[in-house]
PDB file of N, CA and C in Angstrom:
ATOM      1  N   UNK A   1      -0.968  30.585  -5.284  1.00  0.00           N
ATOM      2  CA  UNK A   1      -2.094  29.688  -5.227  1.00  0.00           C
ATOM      3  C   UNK A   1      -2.064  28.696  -6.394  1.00  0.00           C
ATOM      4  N   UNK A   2      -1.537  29.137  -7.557  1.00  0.00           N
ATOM      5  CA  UNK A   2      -1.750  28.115  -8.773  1.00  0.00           C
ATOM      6  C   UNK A   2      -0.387  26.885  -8.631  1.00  0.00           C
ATOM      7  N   UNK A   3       0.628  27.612  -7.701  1.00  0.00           N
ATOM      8  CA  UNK A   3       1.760  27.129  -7.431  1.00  0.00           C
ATOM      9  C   UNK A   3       1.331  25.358  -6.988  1.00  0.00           C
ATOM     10  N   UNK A   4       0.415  25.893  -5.486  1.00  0.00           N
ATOM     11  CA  UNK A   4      -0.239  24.731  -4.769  1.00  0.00           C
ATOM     12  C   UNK A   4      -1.150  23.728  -5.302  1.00  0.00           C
ATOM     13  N   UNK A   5      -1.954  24.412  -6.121  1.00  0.00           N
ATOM     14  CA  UNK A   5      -3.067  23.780  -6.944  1.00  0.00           C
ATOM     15  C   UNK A   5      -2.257  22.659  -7.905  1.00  0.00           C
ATOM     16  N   UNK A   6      -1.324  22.987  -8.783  1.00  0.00           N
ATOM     17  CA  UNK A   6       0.046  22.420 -10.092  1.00  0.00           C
ATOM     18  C   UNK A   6       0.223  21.638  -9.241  1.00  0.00           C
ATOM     19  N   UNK A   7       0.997  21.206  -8.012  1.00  0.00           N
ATOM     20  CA  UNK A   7       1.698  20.450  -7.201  1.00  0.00           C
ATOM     21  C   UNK A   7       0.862  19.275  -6.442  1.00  0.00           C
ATOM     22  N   UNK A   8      -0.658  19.674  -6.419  1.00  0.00           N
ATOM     23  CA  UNK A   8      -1.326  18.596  -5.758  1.00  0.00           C
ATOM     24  C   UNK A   8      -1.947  17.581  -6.625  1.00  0.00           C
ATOM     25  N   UNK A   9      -2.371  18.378  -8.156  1.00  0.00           N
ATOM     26  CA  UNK A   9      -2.177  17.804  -8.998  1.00  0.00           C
ATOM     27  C   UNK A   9      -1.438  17.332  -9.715  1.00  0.00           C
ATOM     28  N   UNK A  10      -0.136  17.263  -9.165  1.00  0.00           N
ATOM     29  CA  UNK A  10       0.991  16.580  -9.953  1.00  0.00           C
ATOM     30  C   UNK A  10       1.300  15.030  -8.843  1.00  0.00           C
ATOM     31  N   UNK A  11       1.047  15.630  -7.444  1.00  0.00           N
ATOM     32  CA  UNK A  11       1.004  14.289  -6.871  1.00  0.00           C
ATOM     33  C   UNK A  11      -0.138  13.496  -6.908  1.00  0.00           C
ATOM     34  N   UNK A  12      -0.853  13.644  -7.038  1.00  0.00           N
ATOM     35  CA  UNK A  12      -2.406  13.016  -7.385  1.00  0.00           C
ATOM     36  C   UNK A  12      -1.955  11.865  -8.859  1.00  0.00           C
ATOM     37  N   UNK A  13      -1.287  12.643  -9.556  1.00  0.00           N
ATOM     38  CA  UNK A  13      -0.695  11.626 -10.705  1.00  0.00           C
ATOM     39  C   UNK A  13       0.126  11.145 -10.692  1.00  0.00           C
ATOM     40  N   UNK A  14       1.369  11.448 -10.162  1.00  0.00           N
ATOM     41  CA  UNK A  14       2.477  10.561  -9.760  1.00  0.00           C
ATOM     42  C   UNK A  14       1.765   9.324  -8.547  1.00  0.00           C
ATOM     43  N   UNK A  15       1.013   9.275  -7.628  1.00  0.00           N
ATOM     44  CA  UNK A  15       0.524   8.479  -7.113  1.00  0.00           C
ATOM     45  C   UNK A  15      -0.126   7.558  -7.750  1.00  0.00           C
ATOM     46  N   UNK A  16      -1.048   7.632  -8.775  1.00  0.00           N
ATOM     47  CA  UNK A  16      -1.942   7.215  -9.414  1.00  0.00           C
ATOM     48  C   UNK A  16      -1.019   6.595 -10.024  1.00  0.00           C
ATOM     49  N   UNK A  17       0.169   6.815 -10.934  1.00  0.00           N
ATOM     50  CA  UNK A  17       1.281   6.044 -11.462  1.00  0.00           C
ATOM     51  C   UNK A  17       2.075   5.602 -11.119  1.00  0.00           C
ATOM     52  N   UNK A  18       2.590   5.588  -9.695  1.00  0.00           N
ATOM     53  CA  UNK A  18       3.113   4.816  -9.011  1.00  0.00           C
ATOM     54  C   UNK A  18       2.548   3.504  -8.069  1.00  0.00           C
ATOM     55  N   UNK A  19       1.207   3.335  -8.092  1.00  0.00           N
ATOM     56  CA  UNK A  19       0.324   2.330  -7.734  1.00  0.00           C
ATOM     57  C   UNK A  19       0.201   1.359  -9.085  1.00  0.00           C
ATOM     58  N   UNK A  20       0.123   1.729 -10.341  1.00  0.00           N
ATOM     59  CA  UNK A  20      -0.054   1.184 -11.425  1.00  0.00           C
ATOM     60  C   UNK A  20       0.952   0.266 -11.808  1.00  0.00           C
ATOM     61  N   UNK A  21       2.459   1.019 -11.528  1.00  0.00           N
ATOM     62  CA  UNK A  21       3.345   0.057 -12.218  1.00  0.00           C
ATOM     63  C   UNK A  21       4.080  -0.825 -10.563  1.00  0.00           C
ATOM     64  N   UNK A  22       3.121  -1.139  -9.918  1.00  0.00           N
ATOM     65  CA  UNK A  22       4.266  -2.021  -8.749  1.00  0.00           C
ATOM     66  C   UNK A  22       4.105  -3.086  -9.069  1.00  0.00           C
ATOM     67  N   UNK A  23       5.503  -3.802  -8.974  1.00  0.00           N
ATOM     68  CA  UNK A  23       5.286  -5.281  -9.250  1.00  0.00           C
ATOM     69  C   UNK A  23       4.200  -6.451  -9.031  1.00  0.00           C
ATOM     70  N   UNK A  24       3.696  -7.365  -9.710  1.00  0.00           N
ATOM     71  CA  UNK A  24       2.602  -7.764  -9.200  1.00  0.00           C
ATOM     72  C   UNK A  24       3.286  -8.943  -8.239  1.00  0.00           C
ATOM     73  N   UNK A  25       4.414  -9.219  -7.870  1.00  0.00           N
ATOM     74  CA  UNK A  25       4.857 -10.470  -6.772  1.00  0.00           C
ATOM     75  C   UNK A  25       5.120  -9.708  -5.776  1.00  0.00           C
ATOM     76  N   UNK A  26       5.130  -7.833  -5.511  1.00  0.00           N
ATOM     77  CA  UNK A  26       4.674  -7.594  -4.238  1.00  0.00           C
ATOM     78  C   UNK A  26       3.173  -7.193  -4.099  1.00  0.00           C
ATOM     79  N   UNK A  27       2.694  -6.945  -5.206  1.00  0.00           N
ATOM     80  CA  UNK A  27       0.792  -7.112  -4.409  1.00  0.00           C
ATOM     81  C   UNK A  27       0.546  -8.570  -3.966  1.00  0.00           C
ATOM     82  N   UNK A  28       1.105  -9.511  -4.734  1.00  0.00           N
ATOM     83  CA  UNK A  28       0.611 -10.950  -4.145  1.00  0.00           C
ATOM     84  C   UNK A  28       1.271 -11.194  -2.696  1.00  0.00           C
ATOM     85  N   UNK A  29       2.731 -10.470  -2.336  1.00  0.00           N
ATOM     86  CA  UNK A  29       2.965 -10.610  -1.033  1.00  0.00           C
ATOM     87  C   UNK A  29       2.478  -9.591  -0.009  1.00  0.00           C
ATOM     88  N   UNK A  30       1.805  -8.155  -0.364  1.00  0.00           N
ATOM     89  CA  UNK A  30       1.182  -7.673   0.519  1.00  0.00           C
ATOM     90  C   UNK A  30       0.079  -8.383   0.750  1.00  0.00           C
ATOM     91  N   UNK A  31      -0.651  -8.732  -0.617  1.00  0.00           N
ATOM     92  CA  UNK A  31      -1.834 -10.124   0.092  1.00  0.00           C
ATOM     93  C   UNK A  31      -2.067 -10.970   0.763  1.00  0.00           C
ATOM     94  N   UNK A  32      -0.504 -11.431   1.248  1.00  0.00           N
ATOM     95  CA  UNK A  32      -0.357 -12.441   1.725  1.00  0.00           C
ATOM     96  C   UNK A  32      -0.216 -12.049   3.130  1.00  0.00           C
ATOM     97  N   UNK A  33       0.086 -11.116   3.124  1.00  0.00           N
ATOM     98  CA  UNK A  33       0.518 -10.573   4.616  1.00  0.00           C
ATOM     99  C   UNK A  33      -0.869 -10.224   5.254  1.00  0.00           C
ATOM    100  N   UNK A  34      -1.636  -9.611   4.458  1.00  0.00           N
ATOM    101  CA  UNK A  34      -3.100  -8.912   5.088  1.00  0.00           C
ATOM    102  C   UNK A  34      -3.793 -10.397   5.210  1.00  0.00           C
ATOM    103  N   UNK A  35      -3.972 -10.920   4.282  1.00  0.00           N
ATOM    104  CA  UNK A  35      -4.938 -12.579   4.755  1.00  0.00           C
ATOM    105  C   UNK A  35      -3.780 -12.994   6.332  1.00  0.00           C
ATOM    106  N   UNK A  36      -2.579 -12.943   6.442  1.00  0.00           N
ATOM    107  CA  UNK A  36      -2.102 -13.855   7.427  1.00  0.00           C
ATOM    108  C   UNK A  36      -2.719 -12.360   8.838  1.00  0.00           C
ATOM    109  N   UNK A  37      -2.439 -11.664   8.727  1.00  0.00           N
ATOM    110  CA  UNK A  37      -2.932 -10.619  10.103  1.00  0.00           C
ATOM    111  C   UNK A  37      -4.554 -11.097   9.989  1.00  0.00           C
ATOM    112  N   UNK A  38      -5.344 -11.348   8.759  1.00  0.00           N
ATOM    113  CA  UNK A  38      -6.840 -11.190   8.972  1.00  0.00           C
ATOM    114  C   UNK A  38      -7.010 -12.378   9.455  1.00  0.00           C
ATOM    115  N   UNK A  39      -6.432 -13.734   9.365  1.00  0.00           N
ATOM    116  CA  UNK A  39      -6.279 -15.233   9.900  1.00  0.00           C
ATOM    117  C   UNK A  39      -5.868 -15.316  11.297  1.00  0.00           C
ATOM    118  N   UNK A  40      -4.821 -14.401  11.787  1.00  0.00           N
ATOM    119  CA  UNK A  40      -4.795 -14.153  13.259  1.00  0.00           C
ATOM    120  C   UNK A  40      -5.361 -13.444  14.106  1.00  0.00           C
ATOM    121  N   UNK A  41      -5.996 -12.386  13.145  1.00  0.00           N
ATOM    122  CA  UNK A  41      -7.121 -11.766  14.300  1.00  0.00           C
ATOM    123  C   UNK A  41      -8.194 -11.410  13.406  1.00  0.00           C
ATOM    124  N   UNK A  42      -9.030 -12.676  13.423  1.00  0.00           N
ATOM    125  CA  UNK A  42     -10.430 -12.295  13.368  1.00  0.00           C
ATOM    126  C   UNK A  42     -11.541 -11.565  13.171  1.00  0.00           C
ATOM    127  N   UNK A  43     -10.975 -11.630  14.707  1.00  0.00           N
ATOM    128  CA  UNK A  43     -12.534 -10.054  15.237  1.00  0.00           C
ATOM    129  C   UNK A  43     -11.711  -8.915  15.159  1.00  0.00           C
ATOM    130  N   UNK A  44     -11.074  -8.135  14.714  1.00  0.00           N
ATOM    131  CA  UNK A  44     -10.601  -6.971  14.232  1.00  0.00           C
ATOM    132  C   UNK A  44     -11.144  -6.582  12.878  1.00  0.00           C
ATOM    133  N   UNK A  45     -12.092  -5.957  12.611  1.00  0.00           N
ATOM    134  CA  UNK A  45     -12.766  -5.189  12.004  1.00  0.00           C
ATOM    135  C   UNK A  45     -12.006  -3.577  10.854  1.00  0.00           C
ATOM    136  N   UNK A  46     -10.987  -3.145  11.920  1.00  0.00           N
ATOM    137  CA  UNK A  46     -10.023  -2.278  11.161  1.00  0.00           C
ATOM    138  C   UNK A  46      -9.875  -3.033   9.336  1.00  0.00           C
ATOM    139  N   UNK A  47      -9.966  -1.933   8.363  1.00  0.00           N
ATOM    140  CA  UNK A  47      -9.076  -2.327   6.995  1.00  0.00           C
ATOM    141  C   UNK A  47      -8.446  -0.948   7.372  1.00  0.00           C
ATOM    142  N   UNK A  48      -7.094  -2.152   6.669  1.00  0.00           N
ATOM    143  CA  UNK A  48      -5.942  -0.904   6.401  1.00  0.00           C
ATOM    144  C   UNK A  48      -5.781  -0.523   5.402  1.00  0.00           C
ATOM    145  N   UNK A  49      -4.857   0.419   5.577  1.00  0.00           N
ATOM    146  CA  UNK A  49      -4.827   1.860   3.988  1.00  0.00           C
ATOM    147  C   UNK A  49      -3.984   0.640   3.348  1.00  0.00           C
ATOM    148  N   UNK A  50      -3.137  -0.082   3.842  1.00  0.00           N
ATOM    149  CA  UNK A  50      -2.288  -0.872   3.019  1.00  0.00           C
ATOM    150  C   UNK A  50      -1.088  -1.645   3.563  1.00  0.00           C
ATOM    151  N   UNK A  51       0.247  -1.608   2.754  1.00  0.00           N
ATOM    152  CA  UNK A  51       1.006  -2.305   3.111  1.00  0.00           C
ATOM    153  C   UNK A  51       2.411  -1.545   2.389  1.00  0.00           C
ATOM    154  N   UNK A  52       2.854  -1.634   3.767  1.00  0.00           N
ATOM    155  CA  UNK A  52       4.765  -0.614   3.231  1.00  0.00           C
ATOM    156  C   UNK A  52       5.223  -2.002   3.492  1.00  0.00           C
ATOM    157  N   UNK A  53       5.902  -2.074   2.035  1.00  0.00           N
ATOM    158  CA  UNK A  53       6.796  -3.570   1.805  1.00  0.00           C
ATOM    159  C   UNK A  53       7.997  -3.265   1.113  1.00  0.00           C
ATOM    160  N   UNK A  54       8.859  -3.998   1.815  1.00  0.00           N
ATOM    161  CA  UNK A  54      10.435  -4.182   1.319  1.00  0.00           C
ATOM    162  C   UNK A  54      10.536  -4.905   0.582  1.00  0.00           C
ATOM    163  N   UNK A  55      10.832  -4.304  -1.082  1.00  0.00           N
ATOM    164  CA  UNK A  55      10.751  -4.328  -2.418  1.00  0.00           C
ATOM    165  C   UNK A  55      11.493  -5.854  -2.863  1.00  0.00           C
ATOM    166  N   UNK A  56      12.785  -5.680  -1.389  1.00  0.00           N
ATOM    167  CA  UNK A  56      13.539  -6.929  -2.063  1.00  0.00           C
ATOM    168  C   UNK A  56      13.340  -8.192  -1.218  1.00  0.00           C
ATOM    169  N   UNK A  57      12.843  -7.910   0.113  1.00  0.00           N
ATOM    170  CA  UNK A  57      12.736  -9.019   0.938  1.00  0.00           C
ATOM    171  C   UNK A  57      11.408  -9.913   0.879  1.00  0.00           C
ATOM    172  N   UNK A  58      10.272  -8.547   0.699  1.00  0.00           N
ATOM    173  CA  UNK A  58       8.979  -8.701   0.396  1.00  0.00           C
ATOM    174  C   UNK A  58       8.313  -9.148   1.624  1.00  0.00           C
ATOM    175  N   UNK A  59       9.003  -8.164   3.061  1.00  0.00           N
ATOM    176  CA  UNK A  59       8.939  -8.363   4.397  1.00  0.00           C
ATOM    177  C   UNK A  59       7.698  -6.757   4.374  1.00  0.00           C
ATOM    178  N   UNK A  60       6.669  -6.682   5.232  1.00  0.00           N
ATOM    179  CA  UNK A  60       5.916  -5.738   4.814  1.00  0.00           C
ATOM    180  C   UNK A  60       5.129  -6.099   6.415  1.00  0.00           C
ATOM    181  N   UNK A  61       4.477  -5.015   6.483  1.00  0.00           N
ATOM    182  CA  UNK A  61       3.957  -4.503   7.427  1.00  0.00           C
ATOM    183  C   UNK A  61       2.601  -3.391   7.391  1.00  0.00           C
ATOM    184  N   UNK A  62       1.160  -3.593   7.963  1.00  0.00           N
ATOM    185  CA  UNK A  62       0.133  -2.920   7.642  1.00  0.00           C
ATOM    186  C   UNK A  62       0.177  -1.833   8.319  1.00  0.00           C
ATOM    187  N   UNK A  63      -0.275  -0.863   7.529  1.00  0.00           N
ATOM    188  CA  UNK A  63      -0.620   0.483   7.892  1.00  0.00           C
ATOM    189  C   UNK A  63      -2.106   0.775   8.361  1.00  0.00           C
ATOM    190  N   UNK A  64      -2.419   1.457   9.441  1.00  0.00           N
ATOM    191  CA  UNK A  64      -3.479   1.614   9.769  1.00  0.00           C
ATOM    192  C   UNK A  64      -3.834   2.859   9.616  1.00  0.00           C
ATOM    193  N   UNK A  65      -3.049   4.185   9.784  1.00  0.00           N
ATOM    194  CA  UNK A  65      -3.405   5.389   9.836  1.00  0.00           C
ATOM    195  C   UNK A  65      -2.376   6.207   9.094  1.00  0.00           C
ATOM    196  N   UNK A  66      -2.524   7.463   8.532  1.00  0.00           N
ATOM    197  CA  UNK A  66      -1.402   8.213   8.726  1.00  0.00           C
ATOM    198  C   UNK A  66      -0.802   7.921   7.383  1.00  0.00           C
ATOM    199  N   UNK A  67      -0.069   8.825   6.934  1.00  0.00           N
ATOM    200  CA  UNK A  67       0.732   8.379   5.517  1.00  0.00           C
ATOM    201  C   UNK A  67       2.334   7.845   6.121  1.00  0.00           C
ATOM    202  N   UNK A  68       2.236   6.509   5.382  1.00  0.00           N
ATOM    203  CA  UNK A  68       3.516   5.815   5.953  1.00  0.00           C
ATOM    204  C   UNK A  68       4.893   6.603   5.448  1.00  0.00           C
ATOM    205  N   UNK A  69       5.694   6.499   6.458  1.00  0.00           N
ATOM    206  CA  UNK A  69       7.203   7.197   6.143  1.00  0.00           C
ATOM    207  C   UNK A  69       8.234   5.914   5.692  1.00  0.00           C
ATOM    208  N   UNK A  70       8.799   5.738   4.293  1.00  0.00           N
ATOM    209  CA  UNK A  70       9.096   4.567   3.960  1.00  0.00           C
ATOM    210  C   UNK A  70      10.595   4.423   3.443  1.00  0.00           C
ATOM    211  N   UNK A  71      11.058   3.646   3.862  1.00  0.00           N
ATOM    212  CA  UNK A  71      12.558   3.694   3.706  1.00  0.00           C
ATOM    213  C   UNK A  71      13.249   3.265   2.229  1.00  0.00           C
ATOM    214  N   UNK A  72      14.381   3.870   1.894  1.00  0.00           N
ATOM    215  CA  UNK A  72      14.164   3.835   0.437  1.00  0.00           C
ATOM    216  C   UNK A  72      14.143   2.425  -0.343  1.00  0.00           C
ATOM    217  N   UNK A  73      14.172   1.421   0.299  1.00  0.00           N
ATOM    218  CA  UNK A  73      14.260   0.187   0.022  1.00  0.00           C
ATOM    219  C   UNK A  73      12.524  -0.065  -0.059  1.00  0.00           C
ATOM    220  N   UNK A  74      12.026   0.752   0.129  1.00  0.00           N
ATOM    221  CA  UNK A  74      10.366  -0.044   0.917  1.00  0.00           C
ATOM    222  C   UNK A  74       9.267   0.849  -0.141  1.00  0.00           C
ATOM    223  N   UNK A  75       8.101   0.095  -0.537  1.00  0.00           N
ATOM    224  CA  UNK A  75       7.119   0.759  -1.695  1.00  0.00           C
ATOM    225  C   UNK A  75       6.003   0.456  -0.370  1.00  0.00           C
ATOM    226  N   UNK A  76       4.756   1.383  -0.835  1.00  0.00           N
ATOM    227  CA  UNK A  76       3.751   1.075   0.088  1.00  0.00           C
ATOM    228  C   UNK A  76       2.734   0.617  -1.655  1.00  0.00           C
ATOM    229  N   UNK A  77       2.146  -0.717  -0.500  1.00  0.00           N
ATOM    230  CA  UNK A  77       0.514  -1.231  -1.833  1.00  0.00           C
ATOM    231  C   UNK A  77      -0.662  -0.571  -0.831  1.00  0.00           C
ATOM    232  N   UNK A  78      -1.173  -0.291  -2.042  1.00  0.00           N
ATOM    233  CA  UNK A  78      -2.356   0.234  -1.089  1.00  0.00           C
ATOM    234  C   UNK A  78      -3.500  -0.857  -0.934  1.00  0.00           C
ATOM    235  N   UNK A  79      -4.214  -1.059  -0.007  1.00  0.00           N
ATOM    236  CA  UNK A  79      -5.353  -1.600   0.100  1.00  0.00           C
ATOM    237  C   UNK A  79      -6.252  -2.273  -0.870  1.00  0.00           C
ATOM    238  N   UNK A  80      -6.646  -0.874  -1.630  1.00  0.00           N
ATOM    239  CA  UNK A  80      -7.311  -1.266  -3.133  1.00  0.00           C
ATOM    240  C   UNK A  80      -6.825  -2.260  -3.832  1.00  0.00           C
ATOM    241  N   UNK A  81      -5.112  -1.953  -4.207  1.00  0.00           N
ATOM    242  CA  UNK A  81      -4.898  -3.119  -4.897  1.00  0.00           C
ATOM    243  C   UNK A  81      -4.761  -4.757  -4.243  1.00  0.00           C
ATOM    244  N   UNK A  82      -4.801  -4.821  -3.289  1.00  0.00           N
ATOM    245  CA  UNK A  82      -4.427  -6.127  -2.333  1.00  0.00           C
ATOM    246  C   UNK A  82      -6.027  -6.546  -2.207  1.00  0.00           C
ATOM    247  N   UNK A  83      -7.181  -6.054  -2.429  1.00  0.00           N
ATOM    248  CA  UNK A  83      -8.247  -6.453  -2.393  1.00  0.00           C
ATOM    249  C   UNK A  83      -8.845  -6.589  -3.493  1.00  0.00           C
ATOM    250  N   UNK A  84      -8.085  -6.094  -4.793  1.00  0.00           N
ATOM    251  CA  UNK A  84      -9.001  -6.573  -5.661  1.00  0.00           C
ATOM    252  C   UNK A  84      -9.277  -7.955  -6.640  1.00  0.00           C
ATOM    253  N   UNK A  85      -8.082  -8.625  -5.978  1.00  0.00           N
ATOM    254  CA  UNK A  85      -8.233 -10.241  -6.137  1.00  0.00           C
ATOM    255  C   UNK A  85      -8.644 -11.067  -5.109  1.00  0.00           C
ATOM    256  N   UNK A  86      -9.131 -10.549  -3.891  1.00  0.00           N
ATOM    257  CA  UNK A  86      -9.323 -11.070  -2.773  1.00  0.00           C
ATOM    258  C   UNK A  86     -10.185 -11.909  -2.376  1.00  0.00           C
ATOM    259  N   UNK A  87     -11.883 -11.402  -2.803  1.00  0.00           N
ATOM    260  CA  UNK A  87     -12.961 -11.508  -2.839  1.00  0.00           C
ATOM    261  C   UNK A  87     -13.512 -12.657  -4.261  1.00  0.00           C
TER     262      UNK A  87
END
């Protein structure tokens, strides 16, 4: 049990530190991607958890559900950060 407990709290921080240090020219291109889907559809109401983006192309794609499965070329931004220059 303490095994499970150590481990969820170790990803809880590796997450937390891996959101911190992503480049900021892919949060500005996951931004860019969520304003261009929110510019083509409107009336879609969905926010997504975020954006799994290819680190070098800065080609990215929104996530709606589900924890994204990401190829080793590809970082996911989360939501939070793509919105907090948004507004």
């Amino acid at each position: 049990m303490a095994y499970a407990s150590h481990t969820q709290a170790h990803t809880r921080i590796a997450d937390a530190d891996f959101t911190a240090l992503l480049d900021p020219a892919l949060i500005r291109s996951a931004r860019q991607i969520y304003t261009t889907y929110y510019e083509v559809h409107p009336g879609l109401i969905q926010r997504p958890l975020g954006v799994a983006i290819n680190r070098f192309t800065h080609r990215g794609k929104l996530i709606f559900s589900g924890k994204p499965i990401l190829l080793p070329q590809e970082c996911f931004v989360p939501f939070s950060q793509i919105e907090s220059e948004l507004y």
